[in-house]
C-alpha atoms as a PDB file:
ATOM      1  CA  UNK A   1       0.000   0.000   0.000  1.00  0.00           C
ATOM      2  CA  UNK A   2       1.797   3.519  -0.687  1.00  0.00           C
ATOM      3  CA  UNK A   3       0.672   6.680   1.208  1.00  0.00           C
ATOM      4  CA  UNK A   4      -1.516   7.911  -1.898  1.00  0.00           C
ATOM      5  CA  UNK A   5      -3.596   4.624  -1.470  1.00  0.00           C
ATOM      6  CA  UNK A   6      -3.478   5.395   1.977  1.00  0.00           C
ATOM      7  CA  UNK A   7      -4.519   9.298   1.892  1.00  0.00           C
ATOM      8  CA  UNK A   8      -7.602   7.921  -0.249  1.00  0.00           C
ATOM      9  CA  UNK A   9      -8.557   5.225   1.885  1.00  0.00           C
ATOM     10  CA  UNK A  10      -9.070   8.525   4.697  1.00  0.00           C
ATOM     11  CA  UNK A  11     -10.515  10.784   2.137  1.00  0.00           C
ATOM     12  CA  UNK A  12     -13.341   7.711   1.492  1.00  0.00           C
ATOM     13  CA  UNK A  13     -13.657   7.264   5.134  1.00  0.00           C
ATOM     14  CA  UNK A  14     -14.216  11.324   5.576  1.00  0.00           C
ATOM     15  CA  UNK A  15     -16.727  11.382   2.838  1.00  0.00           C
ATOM     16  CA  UNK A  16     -18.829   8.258   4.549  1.00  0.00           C
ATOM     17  CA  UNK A  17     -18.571   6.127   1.346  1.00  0.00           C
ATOM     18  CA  UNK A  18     -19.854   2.633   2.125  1.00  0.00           C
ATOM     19  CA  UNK A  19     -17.161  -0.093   3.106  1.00  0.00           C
ATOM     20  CA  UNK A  20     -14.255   2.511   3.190  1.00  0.00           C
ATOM     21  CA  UNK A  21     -13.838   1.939   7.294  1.00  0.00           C
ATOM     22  CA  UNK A  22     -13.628  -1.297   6.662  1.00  0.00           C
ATOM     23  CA  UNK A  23     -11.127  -1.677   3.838  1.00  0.00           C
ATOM     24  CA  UNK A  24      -8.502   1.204   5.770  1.00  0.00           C
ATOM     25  CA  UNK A  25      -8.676  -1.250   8.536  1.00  0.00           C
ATOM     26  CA  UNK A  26      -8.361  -4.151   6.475  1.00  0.00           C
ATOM     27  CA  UNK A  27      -5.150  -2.583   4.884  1.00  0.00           C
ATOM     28  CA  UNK A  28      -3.300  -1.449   8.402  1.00  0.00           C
ATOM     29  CA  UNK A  29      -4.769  -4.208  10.497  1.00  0.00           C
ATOM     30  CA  UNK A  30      -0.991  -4.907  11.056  1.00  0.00           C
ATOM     31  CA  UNK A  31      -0.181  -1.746  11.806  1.00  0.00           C
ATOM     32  CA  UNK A  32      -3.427  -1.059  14.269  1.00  0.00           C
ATOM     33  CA  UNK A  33      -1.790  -4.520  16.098  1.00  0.00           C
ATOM     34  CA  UNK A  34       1.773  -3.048  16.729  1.00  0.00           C
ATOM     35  CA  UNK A  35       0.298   0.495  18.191  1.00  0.00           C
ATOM     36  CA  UNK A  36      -1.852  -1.582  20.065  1.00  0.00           C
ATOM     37  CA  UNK A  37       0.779  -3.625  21.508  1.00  0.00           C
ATOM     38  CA  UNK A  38       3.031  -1.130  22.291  1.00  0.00           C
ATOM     39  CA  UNK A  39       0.796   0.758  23.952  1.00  0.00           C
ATOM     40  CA  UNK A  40      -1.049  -1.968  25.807  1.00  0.00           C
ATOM     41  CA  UNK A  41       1.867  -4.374  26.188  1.00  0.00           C
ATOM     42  CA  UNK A  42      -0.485  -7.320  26.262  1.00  0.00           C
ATOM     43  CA  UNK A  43      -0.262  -9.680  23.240  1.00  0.00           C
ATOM     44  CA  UNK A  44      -4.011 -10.761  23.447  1.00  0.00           C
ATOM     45  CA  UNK A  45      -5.693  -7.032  24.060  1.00  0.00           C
ATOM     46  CA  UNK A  46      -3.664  -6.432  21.047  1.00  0.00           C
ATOM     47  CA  UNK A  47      -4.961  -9.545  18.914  1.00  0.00           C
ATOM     48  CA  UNK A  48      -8.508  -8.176  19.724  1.00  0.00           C
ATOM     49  CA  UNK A  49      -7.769  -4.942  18.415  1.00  0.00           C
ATOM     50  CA  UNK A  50      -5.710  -5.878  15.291  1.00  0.00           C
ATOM     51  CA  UNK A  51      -4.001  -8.395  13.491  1.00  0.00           C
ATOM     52  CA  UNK A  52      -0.504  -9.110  14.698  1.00  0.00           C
ATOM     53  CA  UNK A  53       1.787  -9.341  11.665  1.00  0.00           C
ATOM     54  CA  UNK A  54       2.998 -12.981  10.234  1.00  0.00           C
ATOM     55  CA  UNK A  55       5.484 -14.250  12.276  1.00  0.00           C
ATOM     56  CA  UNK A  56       8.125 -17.268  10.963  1.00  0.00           C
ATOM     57  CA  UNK A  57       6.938 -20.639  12.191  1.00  0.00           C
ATOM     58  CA  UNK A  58      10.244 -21.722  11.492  1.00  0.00           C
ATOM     59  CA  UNK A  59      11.912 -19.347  14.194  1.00  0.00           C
ATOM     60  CA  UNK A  60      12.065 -19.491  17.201  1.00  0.00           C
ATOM     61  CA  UNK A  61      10.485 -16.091  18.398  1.00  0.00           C
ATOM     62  CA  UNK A  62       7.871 -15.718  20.826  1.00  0.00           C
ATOM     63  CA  UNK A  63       5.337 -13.676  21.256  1.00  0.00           C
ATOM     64  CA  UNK A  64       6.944 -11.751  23.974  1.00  0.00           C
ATOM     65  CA  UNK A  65      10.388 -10.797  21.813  1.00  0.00           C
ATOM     66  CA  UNK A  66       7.762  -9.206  19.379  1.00  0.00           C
ATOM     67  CA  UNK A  67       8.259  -5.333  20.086  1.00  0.00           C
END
């Protein structure tokens, strides 16, 4: 998504056109997760607000090294 996609996605929401809340937070579901998190510092608040980005399965990271 680049910031012009982005800027419209606002300007939609602004001018009530149906389904445009929806699709911006479709689009920064990730980043609605991370401000979440870092404000809340509780992984499952977080999940409940947004999406947490993918994480490698193959790693060994958990959730509390996400930051």
């Amino acid at each position: 998504m680049t910031p012009n996609d982005l800027d419209n996605l606002i300007v939609d929401v602004s001018t009530g056109k149906p389904g445009a809340l929806e699709a911006l937070y479709i689009e920064t579901k990730a980043a609605i997760f991370g401000l979440a998190f870092s404000i809340l510092r509780d992984y499952s608040i977080a999940e409940d607000i947004g999406m947490p980005p993918k994480i490698c399965t193959s790693c060994n990271v958990s959730k509390e090294m996400i930051n």
